[in-house]
Protein backbone atom coordinates (compact mmCIF):
# COMPACT_ATOMS: atom_id res chain seq x y z
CA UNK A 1 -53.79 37.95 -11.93
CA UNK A 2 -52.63 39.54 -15.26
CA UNK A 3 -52.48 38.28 -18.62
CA UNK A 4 -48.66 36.95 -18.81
CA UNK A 5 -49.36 35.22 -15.52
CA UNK A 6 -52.57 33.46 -16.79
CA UNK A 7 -50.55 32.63 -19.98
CA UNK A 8 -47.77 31.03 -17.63
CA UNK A 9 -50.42 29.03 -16.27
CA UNK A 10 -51.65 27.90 -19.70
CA UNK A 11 -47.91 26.63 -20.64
CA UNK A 12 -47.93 24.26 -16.92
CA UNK A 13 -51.07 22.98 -17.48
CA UNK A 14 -50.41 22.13 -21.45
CA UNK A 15 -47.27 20.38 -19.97
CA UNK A 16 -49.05 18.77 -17.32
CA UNK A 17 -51.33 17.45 -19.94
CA UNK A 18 -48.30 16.28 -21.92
CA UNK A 19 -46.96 14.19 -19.21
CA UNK A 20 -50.20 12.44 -18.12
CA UNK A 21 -51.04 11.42 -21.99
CA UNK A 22 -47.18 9.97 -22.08
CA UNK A 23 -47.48 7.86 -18.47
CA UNK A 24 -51.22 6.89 -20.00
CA UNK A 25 -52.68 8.24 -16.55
CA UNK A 26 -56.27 9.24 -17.09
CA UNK A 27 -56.27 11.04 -13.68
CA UNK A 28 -53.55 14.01 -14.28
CA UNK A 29 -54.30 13.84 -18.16
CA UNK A 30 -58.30 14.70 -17.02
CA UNK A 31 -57.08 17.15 -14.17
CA UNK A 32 -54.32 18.89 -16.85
CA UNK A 33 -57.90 19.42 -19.16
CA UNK A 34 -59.60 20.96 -16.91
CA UNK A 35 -56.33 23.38 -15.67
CA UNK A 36 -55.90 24.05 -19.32
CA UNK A 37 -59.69 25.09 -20.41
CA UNK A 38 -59.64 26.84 -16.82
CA UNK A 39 -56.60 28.93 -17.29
CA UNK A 40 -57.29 29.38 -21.32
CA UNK A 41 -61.04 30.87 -19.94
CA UNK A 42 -59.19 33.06 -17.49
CA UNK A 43 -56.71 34.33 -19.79
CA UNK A 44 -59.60 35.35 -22.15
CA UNK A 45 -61.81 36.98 -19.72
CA UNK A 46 -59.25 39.22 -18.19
CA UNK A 47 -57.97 40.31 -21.50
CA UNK A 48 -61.43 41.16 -22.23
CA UNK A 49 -61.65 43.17 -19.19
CA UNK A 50 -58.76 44.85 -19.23
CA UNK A 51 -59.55 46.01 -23.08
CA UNK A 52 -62.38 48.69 -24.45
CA UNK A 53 -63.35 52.07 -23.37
CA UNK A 54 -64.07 51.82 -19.82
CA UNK A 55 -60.95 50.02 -19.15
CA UNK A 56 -59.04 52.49 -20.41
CA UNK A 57 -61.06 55.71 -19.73
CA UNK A 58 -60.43 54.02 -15.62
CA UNK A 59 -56.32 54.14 -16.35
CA UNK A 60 -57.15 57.98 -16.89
CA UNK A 61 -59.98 58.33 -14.12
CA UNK A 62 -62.04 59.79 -16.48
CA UNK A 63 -65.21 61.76 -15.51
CA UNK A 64 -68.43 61.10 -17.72
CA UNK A 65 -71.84 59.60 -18.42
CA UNK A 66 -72.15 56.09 -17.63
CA UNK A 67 -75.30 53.89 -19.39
CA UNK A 68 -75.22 50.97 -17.41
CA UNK A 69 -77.80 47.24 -16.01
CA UNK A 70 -77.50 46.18 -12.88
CA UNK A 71 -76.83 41.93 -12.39
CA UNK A 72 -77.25 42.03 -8.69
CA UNK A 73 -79.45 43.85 -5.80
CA UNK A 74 -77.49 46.84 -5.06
CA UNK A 75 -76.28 46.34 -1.17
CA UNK A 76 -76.27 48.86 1.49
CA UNK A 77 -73.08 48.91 3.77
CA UNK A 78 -71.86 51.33 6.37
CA UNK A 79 -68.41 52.43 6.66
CA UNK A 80 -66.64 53.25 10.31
CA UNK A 81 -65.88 56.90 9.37
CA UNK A 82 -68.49 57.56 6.50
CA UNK A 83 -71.97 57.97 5.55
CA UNK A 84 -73.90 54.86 4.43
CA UNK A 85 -72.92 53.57 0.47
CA UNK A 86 -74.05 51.12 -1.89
CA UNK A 87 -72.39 48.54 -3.94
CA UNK A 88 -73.62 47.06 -6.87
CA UNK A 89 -72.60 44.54 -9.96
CA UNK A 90 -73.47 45.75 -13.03
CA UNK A 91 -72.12 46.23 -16.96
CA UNK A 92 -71.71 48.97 -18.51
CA UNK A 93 -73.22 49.55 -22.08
CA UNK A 94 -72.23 52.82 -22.72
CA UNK A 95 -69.26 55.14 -21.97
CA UNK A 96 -69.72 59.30 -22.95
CA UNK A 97 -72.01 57.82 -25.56
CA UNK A 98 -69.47 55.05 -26.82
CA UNK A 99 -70.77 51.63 -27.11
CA UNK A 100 -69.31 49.15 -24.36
CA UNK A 101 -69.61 46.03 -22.78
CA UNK A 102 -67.72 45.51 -19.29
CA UNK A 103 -67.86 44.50 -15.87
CA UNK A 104 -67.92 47.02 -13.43
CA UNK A 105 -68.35 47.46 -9.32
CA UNK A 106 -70.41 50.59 -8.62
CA UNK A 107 -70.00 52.49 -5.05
CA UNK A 108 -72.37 55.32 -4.60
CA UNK A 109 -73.93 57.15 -1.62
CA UNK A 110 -77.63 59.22 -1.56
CA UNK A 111 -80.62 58.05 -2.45
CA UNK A 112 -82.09 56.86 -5.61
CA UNK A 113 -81.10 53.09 -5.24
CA UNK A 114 -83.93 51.83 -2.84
CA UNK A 115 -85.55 48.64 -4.26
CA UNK A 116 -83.71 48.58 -7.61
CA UNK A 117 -83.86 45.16 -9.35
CA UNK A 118 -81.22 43.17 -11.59
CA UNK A 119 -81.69 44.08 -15.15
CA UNK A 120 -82.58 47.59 -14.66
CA UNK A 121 -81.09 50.12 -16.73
CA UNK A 122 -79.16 53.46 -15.25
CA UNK A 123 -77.70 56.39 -16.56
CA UNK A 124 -75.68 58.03 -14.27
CA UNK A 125 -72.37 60.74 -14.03
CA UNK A 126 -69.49 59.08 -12.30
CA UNK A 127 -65.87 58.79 -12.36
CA UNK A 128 -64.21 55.68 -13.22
CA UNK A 129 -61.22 54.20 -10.90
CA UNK A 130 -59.24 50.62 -12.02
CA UNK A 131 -60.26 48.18 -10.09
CA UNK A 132 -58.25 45.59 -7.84
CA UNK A 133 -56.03 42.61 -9.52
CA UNK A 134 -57.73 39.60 -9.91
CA UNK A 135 -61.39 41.51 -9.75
CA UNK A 136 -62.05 40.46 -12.75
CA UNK A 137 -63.33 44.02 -13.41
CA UNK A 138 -63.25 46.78 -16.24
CA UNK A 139 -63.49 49.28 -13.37
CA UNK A 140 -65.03 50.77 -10.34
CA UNK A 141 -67.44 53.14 -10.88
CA UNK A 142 -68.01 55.88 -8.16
CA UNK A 143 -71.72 57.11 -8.62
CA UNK A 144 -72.48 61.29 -8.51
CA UNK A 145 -75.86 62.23 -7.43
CA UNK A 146 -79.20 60.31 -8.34
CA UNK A 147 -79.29 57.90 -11.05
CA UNK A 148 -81.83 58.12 -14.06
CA UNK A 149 -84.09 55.03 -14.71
CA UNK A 150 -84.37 54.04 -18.40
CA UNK A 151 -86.79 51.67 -19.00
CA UNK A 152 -87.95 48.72 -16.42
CA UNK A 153 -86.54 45.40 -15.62
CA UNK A 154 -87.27 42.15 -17.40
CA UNK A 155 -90.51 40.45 -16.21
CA UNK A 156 -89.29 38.11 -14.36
CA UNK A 157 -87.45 39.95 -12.27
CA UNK A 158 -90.32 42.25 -11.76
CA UNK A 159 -91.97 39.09 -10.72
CA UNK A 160 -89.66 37.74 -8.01
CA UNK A 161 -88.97 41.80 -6.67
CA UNK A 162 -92.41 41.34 -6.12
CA UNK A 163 -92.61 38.09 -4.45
CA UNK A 164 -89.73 38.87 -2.45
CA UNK A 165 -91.15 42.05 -1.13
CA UNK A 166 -94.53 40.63 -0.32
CA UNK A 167 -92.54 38.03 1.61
CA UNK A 168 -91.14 40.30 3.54
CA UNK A 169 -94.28 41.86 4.21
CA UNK A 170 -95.71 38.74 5.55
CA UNK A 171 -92.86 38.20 7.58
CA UNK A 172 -93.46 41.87 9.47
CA UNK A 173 -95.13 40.56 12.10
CA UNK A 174 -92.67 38.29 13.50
CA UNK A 175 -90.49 38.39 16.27
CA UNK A 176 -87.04 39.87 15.25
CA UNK A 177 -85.07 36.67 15.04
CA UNK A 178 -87.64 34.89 12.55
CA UNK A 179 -88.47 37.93 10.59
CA UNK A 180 -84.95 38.39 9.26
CA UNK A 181 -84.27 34.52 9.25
CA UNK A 182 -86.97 33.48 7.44
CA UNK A 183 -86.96 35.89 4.06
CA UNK A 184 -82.77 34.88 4.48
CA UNK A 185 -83.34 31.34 4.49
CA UNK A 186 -86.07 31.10 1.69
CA UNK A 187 -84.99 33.93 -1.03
CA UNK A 188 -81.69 35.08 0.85
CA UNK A 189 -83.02 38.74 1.80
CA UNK A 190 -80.99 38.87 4.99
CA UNK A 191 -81.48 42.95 5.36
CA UNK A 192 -83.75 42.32 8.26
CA UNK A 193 -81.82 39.93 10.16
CA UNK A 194 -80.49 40.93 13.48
CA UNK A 195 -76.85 41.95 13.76
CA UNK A 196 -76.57 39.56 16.95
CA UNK A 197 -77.94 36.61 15.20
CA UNK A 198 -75.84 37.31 11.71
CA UNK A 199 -72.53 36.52 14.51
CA UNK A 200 -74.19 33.75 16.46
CA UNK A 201 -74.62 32.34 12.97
CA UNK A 202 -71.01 32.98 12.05
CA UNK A 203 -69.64 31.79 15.54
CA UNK A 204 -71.24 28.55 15.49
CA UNK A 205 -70.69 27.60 12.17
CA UNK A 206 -73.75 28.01 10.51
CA UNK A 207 -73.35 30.80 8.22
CA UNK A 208 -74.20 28.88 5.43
CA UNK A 209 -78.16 28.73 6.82
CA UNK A 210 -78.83 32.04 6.90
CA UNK A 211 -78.85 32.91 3.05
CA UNK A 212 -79.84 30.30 0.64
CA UNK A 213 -77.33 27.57 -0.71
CA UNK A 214 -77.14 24.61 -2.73
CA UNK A 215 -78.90 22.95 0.48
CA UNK A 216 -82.28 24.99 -0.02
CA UNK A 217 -81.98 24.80 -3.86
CA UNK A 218 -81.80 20.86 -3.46
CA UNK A 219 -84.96 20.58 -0.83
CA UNK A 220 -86.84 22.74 -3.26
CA UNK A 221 -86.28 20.44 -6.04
CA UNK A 222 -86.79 17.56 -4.46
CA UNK A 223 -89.91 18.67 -2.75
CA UNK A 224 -91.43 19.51 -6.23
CA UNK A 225 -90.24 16.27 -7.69
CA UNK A 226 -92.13 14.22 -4.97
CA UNK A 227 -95.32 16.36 -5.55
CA UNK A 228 -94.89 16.23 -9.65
CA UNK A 229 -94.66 12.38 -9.28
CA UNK A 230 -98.08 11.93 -7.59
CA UNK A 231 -99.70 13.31 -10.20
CA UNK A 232 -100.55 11.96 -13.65
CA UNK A 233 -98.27 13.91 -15.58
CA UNK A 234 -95.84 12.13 -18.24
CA UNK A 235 -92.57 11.32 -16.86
CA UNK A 236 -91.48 14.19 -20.05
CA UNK A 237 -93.92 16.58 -18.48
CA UNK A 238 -92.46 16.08 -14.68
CA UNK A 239 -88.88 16.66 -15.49
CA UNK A 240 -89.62 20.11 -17.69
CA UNK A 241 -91.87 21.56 -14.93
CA UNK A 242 -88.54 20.49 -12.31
CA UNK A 243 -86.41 22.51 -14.36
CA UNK A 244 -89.03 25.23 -14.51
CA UNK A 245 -89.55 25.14 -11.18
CA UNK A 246 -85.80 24.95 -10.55
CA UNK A 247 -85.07 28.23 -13.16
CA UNK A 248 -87.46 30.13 -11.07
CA UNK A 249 -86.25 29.60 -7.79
CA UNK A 250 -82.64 30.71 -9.05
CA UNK A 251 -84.48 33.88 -10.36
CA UNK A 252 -86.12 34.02 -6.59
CA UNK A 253 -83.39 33.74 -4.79
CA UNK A 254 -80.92 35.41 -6.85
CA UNK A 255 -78.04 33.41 -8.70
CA UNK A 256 -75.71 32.93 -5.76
CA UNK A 257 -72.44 30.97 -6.42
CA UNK A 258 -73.49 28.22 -4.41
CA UNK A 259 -77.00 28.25 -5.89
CA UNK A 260 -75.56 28.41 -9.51
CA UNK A 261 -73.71 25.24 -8.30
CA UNK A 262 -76.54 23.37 -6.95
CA UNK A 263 -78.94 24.55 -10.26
CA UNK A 264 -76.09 23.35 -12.67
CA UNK A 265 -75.70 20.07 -10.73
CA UNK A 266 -79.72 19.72 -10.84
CA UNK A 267 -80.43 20.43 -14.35
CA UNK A 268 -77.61 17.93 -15.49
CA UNK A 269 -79.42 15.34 -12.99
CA UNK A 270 -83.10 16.68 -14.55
CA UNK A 271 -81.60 16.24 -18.22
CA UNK A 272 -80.01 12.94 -17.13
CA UNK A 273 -83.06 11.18 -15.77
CA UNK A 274 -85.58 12.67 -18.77
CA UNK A 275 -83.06 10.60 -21.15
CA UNK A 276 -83.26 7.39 -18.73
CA UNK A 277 -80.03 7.53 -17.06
CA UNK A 278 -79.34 7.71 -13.51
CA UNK A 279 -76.91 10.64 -12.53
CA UNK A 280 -73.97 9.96 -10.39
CA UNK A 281 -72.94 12.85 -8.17
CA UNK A 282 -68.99 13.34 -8.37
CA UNK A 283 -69.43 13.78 -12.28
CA UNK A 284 -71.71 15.62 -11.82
CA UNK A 285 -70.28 18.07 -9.10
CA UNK A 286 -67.29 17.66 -11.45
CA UNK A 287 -69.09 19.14 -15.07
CA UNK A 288 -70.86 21.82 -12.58
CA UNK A 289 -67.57 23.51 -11.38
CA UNK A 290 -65.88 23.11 -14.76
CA UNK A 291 -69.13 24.81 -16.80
CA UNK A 292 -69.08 27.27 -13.95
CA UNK A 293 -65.46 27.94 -14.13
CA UNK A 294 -65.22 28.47 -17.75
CA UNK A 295 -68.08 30.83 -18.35
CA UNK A 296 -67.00 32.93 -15.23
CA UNK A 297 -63.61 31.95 -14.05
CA UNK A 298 -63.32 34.58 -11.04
CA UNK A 299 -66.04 32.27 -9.33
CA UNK A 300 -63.10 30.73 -8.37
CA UNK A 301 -62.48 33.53 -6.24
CA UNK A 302 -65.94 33.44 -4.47
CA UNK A 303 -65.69 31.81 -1.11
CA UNK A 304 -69.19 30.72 -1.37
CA UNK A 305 -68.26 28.71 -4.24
CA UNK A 306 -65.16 26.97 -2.32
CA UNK A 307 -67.28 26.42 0.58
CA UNK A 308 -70.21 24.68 -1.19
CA UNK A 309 -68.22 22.86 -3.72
CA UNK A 310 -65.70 21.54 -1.14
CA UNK A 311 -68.74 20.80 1.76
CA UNK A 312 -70.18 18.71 -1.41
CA UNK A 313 -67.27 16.72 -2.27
CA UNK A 314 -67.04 15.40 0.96
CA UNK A 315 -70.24 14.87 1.29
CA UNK A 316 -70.65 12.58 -1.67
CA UNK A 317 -67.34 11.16 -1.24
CA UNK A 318 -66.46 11.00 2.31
CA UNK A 319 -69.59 10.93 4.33
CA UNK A 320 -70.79 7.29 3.34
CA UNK A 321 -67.62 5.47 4.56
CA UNK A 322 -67.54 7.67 7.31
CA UNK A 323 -71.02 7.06 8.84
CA UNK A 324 -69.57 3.30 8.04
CA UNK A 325 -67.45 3.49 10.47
CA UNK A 326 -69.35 5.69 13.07
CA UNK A 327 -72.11 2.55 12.89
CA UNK A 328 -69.81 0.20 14.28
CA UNK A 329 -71.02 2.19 17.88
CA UNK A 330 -74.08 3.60 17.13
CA UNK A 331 -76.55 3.27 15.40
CA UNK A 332 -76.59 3.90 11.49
CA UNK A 333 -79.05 6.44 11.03
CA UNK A 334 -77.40 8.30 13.91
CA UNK A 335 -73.90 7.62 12.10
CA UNK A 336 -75.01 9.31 8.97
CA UNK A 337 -76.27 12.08 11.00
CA UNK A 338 -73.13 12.74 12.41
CA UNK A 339 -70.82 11.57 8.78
CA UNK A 340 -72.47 14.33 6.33
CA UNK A 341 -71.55 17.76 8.54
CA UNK A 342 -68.07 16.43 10.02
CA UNK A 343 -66.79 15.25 6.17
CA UNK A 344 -68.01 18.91 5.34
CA UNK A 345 -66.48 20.37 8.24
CA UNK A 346 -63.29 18.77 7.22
CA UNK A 347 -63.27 19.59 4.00
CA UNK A 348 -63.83 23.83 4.63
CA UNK A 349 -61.80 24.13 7.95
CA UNK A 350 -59.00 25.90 5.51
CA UNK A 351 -61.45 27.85 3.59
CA UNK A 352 -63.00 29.06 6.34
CA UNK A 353 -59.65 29.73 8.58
CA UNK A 354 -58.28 31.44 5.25
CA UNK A 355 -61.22 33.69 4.74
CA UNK A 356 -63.14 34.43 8.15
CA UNK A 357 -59.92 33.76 10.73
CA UNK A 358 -62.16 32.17 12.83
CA UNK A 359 -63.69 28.40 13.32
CA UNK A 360 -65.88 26.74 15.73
CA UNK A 361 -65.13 23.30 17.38
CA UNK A 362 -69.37 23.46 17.74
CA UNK A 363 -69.75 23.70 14.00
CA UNK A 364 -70.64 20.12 13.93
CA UNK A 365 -73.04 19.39 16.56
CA UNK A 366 -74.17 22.90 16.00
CA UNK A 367 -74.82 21.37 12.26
CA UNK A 368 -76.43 18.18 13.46
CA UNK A 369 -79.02 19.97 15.23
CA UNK A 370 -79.70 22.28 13.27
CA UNK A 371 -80.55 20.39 10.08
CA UNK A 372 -83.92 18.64 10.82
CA UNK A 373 -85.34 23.03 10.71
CA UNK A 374 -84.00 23.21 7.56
CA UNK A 375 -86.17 21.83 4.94
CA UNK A 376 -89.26 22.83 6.69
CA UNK A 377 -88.48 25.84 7.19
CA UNK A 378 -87.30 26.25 3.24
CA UNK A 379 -90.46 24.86 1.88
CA UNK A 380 -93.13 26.72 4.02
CA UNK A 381 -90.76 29.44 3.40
CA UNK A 382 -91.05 28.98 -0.72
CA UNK A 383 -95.15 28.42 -0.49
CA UNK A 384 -95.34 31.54 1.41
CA UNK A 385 -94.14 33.89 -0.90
CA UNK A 386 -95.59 32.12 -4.06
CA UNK A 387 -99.01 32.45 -1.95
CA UNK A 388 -98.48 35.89 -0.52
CA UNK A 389 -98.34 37.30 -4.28
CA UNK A 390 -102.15 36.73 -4.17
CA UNK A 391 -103.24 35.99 -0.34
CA UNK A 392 -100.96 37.80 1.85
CA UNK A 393 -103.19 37.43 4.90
CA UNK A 394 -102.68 33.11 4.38
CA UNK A 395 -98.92 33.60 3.57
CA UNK A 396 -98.78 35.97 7.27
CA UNK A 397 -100.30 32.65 8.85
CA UNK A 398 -97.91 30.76 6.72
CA UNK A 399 -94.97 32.61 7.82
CA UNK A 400 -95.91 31.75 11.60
CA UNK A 401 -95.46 28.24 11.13
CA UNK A 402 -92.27 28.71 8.68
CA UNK A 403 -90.80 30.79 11.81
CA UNK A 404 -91.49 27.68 13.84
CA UNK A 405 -88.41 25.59 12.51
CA UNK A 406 -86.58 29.21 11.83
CA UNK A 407 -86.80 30.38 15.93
CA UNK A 408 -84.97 26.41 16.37
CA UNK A 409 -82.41 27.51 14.15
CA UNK A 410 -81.86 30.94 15.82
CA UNK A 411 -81.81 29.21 19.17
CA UNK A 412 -79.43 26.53 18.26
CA UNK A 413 -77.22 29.65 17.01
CA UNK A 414 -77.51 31.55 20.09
CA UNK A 415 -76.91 29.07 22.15
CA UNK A 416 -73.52 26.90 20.37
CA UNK A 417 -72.13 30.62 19.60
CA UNK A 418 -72.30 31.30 23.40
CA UNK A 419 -70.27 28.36 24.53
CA UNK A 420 -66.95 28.16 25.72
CA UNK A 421 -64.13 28.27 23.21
CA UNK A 422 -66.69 29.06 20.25
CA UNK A 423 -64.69 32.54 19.57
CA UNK A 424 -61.27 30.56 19.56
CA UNK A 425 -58.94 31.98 17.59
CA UNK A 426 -58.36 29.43 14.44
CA UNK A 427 -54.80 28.23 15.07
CA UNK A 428 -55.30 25.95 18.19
CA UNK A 429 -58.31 24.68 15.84
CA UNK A 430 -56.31 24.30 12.62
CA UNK A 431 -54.29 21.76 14.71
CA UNK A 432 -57.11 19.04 14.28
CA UNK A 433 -57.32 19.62 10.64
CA UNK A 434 -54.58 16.68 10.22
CA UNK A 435 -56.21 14.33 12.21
CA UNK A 436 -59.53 15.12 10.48
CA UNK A 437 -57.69 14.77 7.38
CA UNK A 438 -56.06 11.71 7.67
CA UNK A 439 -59.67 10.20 8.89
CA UNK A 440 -60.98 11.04 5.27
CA UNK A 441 -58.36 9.93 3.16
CA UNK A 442 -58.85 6.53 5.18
CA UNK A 443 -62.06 6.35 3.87
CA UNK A 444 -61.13 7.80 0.68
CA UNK A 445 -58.99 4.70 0.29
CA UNK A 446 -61.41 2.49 0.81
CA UNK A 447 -63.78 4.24 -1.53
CA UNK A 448 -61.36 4.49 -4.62
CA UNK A 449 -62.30 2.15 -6.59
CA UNK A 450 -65.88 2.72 -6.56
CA UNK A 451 -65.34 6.99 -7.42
CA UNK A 452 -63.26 5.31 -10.28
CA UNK A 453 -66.19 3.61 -11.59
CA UNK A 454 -68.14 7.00 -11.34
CA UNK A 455 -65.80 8.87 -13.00
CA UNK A 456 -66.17 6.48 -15.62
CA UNK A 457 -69.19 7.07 -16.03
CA UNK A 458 -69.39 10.48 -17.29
CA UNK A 459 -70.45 12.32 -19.29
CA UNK A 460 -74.06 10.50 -18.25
């Protein structure tokens, strides 16, 4: 998207704005707010990255000296007609010695960036390309020969490299499924995990359990909550170590788009209930996606985002009246069971159509099965690596029973992926997308005037 077309998008919302203040509508006058401070973020961020010396040293494909910190793990990919390359985030600090501050992609091949953790520094020779429209990038940065190290990462990152690595260590001795599963689930290293099992996964709809989400950031938080309140810790004391606890799993499992969702959604609730109020999820989810949005607006772009900011929606909005109406036949518990992944199901069929071209009519059952391995398998997950940094030996024993709950989540893979019409091709299953739909806004209806009392409640 460039500038004049962000601008354009300033000038609708601003009118939109207009409008809903002059009906007196609260809705579209809230909704034109958030398009306006969305757009107006947007607008700055890509004139930022379209400005400075590496933007404009890409227009020329300049050759030089890049100085430059990594914000992600640098991932390995293979091409169909190349050798092996790497991709990593990082920003660039300085250009042929000229100070700089800008987004870039890198792609390099060779060695040199084996184990390399966010926050290290790199000097390396490259050529600078422009980047794609809409990246959200200063440039793309194609790496020549080895990088030079300057300096170390930041502690903490040193920390959870560590952690993570002795996890995967204690994982070795695993059978193949579990050993790539398990460091996926907990800290969302899926470089192990079997190419087979990363398309079962994706064929029966449960792509979003094999790296961690908002779902595993939740379970850990609410694990440590129900430990923190059976000791005798101050209520003050139990909400700071939850939100240290909650920092340092973000650091551990790397600051995913759905895990920055679920952290931002969780410290608001944390900072809520240490002031005495009780949090109400759709504000919430709402303040989440509009902090998120404005400090990095291309999240917007993420399909992880969509996907776990859609799949929440409907969970807090849709899956209560749905399971309402399931218990009419069964019975409730079993209702709710069955509500929670078929309102999220509804609510990323497009996303996922859009993005992967391919949806499973399994992904709910597949879903409902799946989910009583989760939270296990997350928390044994979690104590094993905090334990293997100083007992490896108990977190290999620890592993074992994590991969208990992780081989039931391979096997419900394997076997909903290998059913018939789980490799359909998405238009025959787009058709029941309307039907679906029309079953939520139903209980949207009926739910209306309670999310209008939520919405009046925030901020909390």
């Amino acid at each position: 998207m460039s500038v004049a077309n962000a601008r354009w998008l300033v000038v609708a919302a601003a009118t939109l704005l207009g409008v809903g203040l002059a009906a007196r509508h609260g809705v579209v006058a809230a909704f034109a707010v958030g398009a306006l401070l969305g757009c107006a973020s947007a607008t700055l961020h890509i004139a930022v990255a379209r400005s400075g010396p590496v933007a404009l040293a890409a227009g020329r494909h300049e050759r030089g000296v890049a100085t430059l910190t990594l914000v992600r793990d640098p991932q390995r990919g293979t091409s169909a007609h190349g050798p092996p390359y790497v991709l990593a985030d990082a920003t660039v600090t300085r250009w042929n010695d000229k100070p700089a501050h800008a987004a870039v992609l890198v792609i390099a091949h060779g060695a040199g960036w084996s184990d390399l953790l966010p926050g290290q520094r790199l000097r390396l020779h490259a050529r600078l390309e422009q980047p794609r429209n809409g990246d959200g990038l200063s440039a793309v940065v194609l790496a020549t020969g080895i990088p030079t190290l300057v300096g170390r990462p930041p502690w903490w990152q040193r920390v959870a490299g560590y952690l993570r690595a002795r996890l995967r260590r204690a994982c070795s001795g695993l059978p193949p499924d579990e050993r790539g599963l398990v460091p996926g689930l907990v800290v969302g290293d899926v470089s192990a995990m079997p190419v087979s099992l990363t398309a079962a996964f994706r064929t029966s709809g449960l792509t979003h359990l094999n790296a961690v989400s908002g779902e595993n950031c939740a379970i850990v938080l609410a694990t440590v909550a129900a430990v923190l309140r059976r000791t005798l810790l101050r209520r003050g004391w139990r909400y700071a170590l939850s939100a240290v606890a909650l920092v340092a799993f973000v650091v551990l499992a790397r600051p995913s788009p759905s895990v920055l969702r679920a952290a931002v959604m969780g410290g608001a609730a944390l900072a809520a209930g240490a002031a005495g109020r009780r949090a109400q999820p759709v504000p919430l989810l709402a303040g989440a996606v509009l902090l998120l949005l404005l400090v990095d607006p291309f999240l917007s772009r993420a399909p992880g985002f969509a996907l776990s900011v859609l799949a929440t929606a409907a969970i807090v909005v849709g899956a209560r009246p749905l399971a309402r109406v399931l218990s009419r036949r069964m019975p409730r518990s079993v209702a709710t069971a069955i509500a929670v992944p078929a309102a999220a199901q509804v609510a990323c069929t497009p996303v996922l159509v859009v993005v992967f071209g391919q949806l499973s009519p399994w992904a709910v059952p597949a879903n409902l099965f799946a989910a009583p391995a989760v939270a296990p398998a997350t928390v044994v997950g979690v104590t094993a690596a905090v334990v293997g940094a100083v007992l490896l030996p108990v977190a290999s024993a620890m592993s074992w029973v994590a991969a208990v709950p992780a081989a039931w989540l391979a096997a419900v893979a394997r076997a909903f992926a290998a059913l018939p019409g789980a490799n359909a091709r998405p238009a025959p299953a787009v058709l029941l997308f309307p039907v679906a739909l029309l079953m939520l806004c139903v209980a949207w209806r009926r739910r209306s005037s309670r999310l209008h009392e939520m919405l009046g409640a925030w901020p909390p």
